[in-house]
N, C-alpha and C. Protein backbone atom coordinates (compact mmCIF):
# COMPACT_ATOMS: atom_id res chain seq x y z
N UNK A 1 -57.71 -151.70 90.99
CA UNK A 1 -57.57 -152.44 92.24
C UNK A 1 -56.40 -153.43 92.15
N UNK A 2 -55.92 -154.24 91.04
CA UNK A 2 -55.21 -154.95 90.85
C UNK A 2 -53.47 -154.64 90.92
N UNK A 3 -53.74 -153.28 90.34
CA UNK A 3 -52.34 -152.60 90.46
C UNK A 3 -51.67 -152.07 92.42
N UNK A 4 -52.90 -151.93 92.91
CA UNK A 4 -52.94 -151.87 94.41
C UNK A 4 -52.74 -153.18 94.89
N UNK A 5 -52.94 -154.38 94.61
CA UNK A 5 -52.37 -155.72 95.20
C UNK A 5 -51.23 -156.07 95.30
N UNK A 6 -50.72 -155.79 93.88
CA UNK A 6 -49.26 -156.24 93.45
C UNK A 6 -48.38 -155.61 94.23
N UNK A 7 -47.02 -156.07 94.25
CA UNK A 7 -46.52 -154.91 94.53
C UNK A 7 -44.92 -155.24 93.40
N UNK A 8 -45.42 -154.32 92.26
CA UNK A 8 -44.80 -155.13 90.79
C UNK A 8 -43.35 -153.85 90.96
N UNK A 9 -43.21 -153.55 89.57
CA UNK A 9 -42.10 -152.37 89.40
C UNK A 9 -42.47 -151.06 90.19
N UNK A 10 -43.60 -150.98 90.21
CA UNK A 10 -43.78 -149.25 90.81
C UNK A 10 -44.53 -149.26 91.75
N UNK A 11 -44.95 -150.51 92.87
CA UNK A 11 -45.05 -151.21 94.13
C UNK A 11 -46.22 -150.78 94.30
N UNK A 12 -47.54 -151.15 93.13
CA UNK A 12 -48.65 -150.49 93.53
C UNK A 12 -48.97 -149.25 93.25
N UNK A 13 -48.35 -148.36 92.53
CA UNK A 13 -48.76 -146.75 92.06
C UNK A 13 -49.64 -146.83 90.62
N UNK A 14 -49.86 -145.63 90.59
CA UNK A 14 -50.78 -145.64 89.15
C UNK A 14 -49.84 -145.72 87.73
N UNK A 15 -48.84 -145.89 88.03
CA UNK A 15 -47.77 -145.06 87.13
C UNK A 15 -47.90 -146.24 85.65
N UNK A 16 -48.31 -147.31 86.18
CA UNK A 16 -48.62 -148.43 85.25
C UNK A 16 -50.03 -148.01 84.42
N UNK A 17 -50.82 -147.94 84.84
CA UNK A 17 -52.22 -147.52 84.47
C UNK A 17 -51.65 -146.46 83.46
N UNK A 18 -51.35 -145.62 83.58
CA UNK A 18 -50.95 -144.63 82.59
C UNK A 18 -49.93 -144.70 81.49
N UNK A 19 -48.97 -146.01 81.69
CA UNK A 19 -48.40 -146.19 80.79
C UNK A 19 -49.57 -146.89 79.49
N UNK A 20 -50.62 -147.50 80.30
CA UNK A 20 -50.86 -148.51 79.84
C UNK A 20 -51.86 -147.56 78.92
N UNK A 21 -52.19 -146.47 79.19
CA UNK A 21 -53.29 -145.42 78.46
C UNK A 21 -52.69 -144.86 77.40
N UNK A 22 -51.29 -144.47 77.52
CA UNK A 22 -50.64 -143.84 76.61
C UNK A 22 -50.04 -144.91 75.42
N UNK A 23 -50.04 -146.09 75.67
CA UNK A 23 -49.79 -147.11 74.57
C UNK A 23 -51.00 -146.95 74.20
N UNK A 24 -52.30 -147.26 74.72
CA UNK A 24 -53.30 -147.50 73.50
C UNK A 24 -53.68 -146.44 73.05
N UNK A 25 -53.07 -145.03 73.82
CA UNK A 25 -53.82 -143.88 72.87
C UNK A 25 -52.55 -143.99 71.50
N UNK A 26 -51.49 -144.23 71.93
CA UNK A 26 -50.63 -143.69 70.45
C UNK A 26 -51.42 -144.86 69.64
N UNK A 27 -50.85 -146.11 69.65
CA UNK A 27 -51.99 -147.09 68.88
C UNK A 27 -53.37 -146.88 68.32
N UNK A 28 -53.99 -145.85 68.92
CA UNK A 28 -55.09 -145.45 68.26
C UNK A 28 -54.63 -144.39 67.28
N UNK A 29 -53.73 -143.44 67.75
CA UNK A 29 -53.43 -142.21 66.76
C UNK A 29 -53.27 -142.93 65.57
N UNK A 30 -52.47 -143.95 65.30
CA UNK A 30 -51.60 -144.51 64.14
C UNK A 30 -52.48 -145.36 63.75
N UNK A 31 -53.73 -145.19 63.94
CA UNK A 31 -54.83 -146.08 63.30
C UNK A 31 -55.65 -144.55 62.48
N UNK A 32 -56.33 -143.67 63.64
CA UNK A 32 -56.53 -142.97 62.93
C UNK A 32 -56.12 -142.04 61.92
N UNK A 33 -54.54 -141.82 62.21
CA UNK A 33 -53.73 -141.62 60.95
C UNK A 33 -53.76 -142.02 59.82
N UNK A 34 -53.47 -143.64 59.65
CA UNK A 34 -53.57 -144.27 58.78
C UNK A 34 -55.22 -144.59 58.23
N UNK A 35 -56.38 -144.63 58.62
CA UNK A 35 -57.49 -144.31 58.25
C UNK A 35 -57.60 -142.79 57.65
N UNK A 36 -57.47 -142.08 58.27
CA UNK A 36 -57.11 -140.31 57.09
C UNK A 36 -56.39 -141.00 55.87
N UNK A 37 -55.54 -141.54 55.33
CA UNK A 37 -54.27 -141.41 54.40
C UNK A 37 -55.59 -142.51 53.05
N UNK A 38 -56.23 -143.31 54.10
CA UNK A 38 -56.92 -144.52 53.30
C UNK A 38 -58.25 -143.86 52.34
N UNK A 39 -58.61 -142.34 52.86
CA UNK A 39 -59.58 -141.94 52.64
C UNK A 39 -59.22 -140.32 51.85
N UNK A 40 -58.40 -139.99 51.98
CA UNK A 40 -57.86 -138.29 51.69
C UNK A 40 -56.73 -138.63 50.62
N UNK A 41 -56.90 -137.80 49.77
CA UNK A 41 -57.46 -136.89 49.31
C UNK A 41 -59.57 -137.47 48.97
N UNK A 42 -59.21 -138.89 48.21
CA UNK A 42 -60.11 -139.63 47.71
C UNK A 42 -59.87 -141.26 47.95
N UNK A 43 -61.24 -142.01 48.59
CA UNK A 43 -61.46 -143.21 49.22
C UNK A 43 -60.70 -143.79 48.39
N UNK A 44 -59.88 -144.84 49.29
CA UNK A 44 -59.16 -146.16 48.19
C UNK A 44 -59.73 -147.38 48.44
N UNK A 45 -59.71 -147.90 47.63
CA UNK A 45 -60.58 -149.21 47.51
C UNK A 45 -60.67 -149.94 48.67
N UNK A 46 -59.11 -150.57 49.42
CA UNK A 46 -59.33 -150.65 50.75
C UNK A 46 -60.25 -150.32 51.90
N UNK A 47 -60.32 -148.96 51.79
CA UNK A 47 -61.30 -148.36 52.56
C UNK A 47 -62.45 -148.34 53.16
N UNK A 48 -62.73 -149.02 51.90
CA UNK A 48 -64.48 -149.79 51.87
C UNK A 48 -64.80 -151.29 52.70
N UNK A 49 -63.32 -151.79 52.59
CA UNK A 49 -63.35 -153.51 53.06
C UNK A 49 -64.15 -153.35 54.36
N UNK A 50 -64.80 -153.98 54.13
CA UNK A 50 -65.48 -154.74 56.04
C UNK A 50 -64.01 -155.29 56.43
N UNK A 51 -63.45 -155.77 55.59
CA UNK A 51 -62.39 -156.48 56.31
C UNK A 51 -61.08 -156.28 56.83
N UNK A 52 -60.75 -155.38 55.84
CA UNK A 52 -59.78 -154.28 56.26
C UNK A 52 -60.18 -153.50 57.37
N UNK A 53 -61.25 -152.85 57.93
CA UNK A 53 -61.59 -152.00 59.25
C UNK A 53 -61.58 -152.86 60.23
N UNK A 54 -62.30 -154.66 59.91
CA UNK A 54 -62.02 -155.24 61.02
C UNK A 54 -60.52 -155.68 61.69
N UNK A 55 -59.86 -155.77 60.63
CA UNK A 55 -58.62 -155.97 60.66
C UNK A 55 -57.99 -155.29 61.51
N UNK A 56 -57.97 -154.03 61.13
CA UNK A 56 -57.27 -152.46 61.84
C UNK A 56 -57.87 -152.45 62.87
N UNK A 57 -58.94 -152.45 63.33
CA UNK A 57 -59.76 -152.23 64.94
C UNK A 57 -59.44 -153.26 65.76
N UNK A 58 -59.70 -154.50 64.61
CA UNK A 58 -59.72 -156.27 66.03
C UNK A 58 -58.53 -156.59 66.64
N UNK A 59 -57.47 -155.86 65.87
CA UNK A 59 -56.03 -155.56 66.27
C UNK A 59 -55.62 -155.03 67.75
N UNK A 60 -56.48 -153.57 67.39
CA UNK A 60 -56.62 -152.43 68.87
C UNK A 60 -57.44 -153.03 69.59
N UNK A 61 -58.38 -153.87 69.60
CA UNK A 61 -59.29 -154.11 70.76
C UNK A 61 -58.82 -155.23 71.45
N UNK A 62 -57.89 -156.34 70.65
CA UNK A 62 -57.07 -157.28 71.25
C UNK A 62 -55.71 -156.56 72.07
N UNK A 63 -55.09 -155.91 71.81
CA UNK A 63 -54.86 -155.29 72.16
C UNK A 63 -54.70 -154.67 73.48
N UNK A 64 -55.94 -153.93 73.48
CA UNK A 64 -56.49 -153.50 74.71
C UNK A 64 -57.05 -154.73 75.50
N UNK A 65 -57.41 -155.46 75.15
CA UNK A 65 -57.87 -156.90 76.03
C UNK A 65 -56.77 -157.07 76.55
N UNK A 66 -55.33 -158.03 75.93
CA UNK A 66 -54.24 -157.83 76.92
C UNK A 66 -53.80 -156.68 77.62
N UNK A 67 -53.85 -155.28 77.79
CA UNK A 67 -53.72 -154.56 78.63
C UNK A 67 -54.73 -154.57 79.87
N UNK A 68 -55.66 -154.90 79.78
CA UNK A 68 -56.34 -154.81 80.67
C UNK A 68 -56.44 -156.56 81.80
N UNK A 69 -55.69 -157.44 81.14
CA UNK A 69 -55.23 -158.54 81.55
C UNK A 69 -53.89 -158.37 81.85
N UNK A 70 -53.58 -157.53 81.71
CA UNK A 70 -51.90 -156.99 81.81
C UNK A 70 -52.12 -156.42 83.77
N UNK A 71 -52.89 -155.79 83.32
CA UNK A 71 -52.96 -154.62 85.03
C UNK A 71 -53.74 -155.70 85.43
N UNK A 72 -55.05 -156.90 85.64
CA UNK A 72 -55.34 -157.23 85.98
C UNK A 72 -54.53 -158.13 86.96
N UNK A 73 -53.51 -158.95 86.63
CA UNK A 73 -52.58 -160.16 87.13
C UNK A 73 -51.51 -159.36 87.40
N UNK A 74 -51.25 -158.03 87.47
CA UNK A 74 -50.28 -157.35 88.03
C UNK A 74 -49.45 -158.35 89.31
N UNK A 75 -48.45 -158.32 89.34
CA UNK A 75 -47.17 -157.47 88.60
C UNK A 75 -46.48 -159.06 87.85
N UNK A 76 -47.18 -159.83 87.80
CA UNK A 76 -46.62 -161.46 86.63
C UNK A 76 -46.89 -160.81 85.43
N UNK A 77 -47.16 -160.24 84.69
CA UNK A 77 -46.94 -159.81 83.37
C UNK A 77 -46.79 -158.47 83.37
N UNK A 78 -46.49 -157.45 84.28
CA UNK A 78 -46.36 -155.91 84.61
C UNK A 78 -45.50 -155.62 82.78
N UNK A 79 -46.27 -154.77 82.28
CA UNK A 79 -45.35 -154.36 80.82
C UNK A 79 -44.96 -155.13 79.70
N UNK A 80 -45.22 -156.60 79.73
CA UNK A 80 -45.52 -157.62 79.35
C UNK A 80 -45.53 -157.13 77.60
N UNK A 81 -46.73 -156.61 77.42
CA UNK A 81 -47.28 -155.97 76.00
C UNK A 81 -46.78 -154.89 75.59
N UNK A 82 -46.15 -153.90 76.52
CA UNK A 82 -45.35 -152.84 75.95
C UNK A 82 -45.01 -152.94 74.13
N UNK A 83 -44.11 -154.11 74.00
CA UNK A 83 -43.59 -153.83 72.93
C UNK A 83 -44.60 -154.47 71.43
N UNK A 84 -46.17 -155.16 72.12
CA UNK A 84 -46.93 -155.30 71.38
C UNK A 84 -47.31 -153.87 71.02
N UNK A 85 -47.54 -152.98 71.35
CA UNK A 85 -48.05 -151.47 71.58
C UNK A 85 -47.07 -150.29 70.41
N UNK A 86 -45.61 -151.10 70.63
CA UNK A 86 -45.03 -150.59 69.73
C UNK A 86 -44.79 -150.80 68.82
N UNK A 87 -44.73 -152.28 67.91
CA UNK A 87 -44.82 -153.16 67.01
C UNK A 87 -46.23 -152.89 66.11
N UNK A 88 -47.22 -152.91 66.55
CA UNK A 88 -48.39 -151.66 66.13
C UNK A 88 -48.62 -150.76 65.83
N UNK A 89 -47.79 -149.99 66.17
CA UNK A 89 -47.49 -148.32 66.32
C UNK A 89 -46.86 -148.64 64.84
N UNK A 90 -45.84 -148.99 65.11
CA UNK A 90 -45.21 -149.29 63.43
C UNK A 90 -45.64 -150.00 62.70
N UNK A 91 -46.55 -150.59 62.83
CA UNK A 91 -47.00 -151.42 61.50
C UNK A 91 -48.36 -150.47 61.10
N UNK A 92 -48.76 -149.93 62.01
CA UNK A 92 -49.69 -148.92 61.24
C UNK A 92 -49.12 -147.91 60.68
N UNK A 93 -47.64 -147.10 60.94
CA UNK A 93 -47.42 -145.87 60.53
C UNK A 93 -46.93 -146.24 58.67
N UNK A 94 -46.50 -148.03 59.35
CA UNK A 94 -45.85 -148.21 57.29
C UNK A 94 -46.86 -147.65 56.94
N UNK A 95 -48.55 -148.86 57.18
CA UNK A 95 -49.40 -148.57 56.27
C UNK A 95 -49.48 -147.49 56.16
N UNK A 96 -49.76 -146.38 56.73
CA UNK A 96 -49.92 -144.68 56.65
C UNK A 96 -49.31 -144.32 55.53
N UNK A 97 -48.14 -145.06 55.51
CA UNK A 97 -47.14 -144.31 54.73
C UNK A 97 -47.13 -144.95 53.40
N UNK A 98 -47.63 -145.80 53.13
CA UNK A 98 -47.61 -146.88 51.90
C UNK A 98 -48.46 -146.19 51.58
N UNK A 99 -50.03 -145.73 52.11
CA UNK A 99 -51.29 -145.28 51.59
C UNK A 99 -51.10 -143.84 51.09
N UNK A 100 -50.23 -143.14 51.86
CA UNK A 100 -49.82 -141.76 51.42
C UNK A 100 -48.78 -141.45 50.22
N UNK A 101 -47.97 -142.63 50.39
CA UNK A 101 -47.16 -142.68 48.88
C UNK A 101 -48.25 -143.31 47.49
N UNK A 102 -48.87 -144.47 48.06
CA UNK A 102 -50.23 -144.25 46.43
C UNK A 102 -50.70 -143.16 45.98
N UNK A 103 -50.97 -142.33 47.42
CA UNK A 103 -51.91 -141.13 46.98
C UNK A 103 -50.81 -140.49 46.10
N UNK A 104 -49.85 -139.92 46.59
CA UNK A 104 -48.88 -139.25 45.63
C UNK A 104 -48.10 -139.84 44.45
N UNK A 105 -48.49 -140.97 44.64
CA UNK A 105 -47.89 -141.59 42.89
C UNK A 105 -49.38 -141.84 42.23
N UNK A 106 -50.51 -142.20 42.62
CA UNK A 106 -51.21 -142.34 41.58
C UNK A 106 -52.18 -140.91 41.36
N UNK A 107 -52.06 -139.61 42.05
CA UNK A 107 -52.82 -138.98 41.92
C UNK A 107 -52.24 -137.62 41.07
N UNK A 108 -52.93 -137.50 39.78
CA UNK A 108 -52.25 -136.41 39.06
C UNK A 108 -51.38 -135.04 39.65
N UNK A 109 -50.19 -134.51 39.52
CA UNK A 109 -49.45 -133.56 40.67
C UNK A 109 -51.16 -132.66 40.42
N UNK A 110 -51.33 -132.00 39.48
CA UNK A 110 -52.14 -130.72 39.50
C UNK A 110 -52.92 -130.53 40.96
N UNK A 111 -53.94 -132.27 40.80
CA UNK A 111 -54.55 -132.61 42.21
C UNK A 111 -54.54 -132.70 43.19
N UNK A 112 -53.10 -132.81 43.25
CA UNK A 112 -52.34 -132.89 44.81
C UNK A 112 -52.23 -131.68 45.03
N UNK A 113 -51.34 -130.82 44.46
CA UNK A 113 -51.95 -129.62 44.80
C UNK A 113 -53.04 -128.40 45.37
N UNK A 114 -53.90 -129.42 44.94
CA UNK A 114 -55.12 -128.57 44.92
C UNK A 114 -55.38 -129.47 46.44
N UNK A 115 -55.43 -130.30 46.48
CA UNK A 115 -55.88 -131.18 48.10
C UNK A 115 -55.32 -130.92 48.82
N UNK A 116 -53.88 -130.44 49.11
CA UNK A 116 -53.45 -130.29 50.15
C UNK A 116 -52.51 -131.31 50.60
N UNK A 117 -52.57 -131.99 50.20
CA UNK A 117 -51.02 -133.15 50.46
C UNK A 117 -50.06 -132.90 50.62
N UNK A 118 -49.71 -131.76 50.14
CA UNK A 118 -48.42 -130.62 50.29
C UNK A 118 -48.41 -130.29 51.29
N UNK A 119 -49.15 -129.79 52.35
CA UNK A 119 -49.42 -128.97 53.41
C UNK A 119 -48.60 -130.44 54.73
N UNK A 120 -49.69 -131.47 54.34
CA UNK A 120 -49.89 -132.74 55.16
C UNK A 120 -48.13 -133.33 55.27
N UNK A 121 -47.51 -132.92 53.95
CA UNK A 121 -46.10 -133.76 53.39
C UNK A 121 -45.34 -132.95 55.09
N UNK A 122 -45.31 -131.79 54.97
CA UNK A 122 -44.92 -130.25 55.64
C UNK A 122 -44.94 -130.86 57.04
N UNK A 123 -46.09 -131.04 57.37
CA UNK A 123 -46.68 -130.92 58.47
C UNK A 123 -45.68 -132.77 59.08
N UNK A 124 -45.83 -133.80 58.41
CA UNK A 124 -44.82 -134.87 58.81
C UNK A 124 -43.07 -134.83 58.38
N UNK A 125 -42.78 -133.72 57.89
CA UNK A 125 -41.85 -133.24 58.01
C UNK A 125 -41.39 -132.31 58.83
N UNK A 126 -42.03 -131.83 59.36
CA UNK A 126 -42.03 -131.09 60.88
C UNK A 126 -41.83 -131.84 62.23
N UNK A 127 -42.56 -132.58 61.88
CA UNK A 127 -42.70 -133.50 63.20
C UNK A 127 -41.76 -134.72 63.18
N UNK A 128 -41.45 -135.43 61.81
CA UNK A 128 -39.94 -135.90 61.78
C UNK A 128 -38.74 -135.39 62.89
N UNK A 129 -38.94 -133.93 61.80
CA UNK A 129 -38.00 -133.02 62.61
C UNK A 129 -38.07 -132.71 63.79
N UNK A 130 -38.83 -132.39 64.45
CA UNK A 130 -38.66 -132.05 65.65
C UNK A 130 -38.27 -133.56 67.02
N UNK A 131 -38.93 -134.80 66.16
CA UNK A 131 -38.43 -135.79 66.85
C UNK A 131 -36.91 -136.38 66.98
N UNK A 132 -36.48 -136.18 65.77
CA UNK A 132 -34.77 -135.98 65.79
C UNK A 132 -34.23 -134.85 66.39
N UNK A 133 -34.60 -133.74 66.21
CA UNK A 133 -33.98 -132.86 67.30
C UNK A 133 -34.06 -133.46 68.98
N UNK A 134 -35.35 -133.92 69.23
CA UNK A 134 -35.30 -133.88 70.49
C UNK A 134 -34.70 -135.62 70.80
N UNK A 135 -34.42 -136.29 70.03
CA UNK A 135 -33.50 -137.23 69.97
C UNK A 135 -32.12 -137.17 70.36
N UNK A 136 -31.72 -135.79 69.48
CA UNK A 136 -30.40 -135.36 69.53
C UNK A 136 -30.23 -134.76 70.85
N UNK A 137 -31.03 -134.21 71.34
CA UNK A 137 -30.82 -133.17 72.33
C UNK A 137 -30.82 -134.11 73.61
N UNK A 138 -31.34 -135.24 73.63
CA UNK A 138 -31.43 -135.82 74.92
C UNK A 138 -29.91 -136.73 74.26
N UNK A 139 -29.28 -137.17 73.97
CA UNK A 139 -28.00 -137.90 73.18
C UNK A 139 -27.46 -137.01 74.12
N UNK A 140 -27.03 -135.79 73.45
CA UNK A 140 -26.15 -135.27 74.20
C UNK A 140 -26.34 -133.96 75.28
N UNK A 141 -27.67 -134.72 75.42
CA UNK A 141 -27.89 -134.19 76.79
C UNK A 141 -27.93 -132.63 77.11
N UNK A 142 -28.64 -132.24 75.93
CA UNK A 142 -29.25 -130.60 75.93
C UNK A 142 -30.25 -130.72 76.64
N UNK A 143 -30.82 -129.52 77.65
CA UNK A 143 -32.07 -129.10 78.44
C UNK A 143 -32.86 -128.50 77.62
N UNK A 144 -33.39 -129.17 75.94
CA UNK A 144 -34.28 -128.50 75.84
C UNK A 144 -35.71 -128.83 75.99
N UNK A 145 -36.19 -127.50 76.10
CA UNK A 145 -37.72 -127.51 76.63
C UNK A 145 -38.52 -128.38 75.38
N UNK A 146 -39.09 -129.27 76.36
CA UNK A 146 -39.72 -130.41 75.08
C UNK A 146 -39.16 -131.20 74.74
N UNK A 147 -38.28 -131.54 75.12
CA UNK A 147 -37.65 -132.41 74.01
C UNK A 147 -37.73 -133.77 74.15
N UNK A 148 -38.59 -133.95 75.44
CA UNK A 148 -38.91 -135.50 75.74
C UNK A 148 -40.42 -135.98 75.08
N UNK A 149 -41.14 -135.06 74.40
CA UNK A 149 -42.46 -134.73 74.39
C UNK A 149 -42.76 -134.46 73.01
N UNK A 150 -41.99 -133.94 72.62
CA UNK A 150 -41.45 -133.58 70.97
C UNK A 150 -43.14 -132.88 70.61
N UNK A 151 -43.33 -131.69 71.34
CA UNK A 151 -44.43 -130.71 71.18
C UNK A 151 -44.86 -130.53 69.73
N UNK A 152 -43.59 -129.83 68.84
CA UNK A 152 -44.35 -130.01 67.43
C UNK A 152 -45.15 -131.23 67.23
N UNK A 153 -44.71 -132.06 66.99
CA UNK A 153 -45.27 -133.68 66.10
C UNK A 153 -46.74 -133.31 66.56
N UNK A 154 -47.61 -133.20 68.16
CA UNK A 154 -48.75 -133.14 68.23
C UNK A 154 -49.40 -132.17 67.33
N UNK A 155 -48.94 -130.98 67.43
CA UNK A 155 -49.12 -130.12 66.84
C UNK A 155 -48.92 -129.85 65.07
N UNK A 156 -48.10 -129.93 64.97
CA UNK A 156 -48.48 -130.32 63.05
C UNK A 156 -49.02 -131.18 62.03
N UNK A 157 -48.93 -132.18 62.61
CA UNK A 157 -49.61 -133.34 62.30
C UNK A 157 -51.27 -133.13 62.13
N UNK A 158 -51.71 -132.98 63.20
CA UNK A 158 -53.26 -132.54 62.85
C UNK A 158 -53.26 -131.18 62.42
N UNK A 159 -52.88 -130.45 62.43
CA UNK A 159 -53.06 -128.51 62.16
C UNK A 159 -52.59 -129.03 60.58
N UNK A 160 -51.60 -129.61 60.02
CA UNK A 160 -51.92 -129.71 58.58
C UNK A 160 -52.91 -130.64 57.90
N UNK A 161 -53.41 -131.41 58.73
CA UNK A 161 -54.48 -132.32 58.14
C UNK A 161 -55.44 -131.83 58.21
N UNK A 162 -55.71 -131.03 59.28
CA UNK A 162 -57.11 -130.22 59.22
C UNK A 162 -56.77 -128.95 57.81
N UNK A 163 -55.54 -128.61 57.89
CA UNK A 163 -55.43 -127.41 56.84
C UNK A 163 -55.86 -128.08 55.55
N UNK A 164 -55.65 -129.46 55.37
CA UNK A 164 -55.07 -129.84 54.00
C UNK A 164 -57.00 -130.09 54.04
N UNK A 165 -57.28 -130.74 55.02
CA UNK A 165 -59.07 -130.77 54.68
C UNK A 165 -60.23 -129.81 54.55
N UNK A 166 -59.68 -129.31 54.97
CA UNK A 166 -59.88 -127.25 54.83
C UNK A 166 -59.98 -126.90 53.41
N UNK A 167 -58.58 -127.28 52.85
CA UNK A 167 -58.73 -126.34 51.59
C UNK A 167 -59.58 -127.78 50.59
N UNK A 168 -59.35 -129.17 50.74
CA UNK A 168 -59.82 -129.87 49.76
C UNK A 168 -61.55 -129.49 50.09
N UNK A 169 -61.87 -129.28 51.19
CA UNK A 169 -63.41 -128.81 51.32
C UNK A 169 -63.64 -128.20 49.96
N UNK A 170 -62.87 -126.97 50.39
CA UNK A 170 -63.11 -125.21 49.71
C UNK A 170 -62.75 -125.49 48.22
N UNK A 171 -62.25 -127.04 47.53
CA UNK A 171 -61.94 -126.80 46.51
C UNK A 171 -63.48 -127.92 45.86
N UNK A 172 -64.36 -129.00 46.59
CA UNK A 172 -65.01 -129.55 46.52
C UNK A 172 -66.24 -128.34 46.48
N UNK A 173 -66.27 -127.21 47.06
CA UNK A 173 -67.36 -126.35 47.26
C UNK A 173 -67.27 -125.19 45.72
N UNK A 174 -66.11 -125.28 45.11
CA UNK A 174 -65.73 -124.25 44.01
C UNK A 174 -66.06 -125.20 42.95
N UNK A 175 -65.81 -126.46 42.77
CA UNK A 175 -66.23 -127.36 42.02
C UNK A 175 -67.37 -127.68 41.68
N UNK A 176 -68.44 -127.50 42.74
CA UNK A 176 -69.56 -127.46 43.40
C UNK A 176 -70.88 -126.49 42.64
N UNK A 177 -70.37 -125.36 42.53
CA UNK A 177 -70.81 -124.53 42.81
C UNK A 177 -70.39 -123.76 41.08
């Protein structure tokens, strides 16, 4: 209703509302990302903190409180938090990436192997890639399909994490057994 009062950058359309969905969904991805990395192959001590989860969540739910105070007082703070949304985004992907480099320096190669980290390495090297391509392509202004959207990244990112949890299952069940 609030975005219907205003009449801010996009004079009352939904077009705000949806920005405002797609910041907190990536913000969530790069939480649950970085929660996979804290826990896979094997839990890291972190993991366990009460305080560390409150940390990572009370973050996103503040967060989302200013967004929703954001559209509320439309259009005096219209986008306001945007770049809180992205400042998040990156401070969760370090951690991701700090937690994923322990795993691969403190975890014997043989093991890594066998878990699938390899698969996972692949799979954010894909999606690297395909975000620089479609970087490049809008630079100089190639029509390619996707390239604002960067289709791989959704797509490899989970299809190797599920692969890589797949096989550490199947290697927990041979161990097992």
């Amino acid at each position: 209703m609030a975005t219907f009062g205003g009449a801010g950058p996009y004079l009352g359309t939904w077009v705000g509302v949806t920005s405002h969905v797609q910041a907190a969904a990536m913000v969530l991805f790069t939480i649950l990302l970085l929660r996979f990395f804290l826990v896979f192959p094997k839990p890291k001590r972190v993991s366990r903190s009460r305080l560390a989860n409150w940390a990572i969540y009370g973050a996103w739910v503040l967060f989302l409180a200013c967004l929703v105070l954001e559209l509320i007082f439309h259009p005096a703070l219209y986008h306001t938090f945007g770049s809180v949304g992205s400042l998040l985004t990156l401070g969760y992907c370090i951690l991701a990436l700090a937690a994923l480099t322990h795993t691969v320096v403190r975890t014997p190669r043989r093991d890594l192997r066998e878990s699938g980290v390899g698969l996972i390495l692949i799979g954010l090297l894909a999606a690297i890639g395909s975000m620089l391509i479609g970087a490049v392509a809008l630079v100089l202004r190639f029509n390619l399909p996707g390239a604002r959207y960067f289709p791989l990244m959704l797509v490899a990112i989970p299809l190797t994490m599920a692969l890589a949890v797949r096989k550490q299952a199947g290697l927990g069940e041979a161990q097992a057994g």
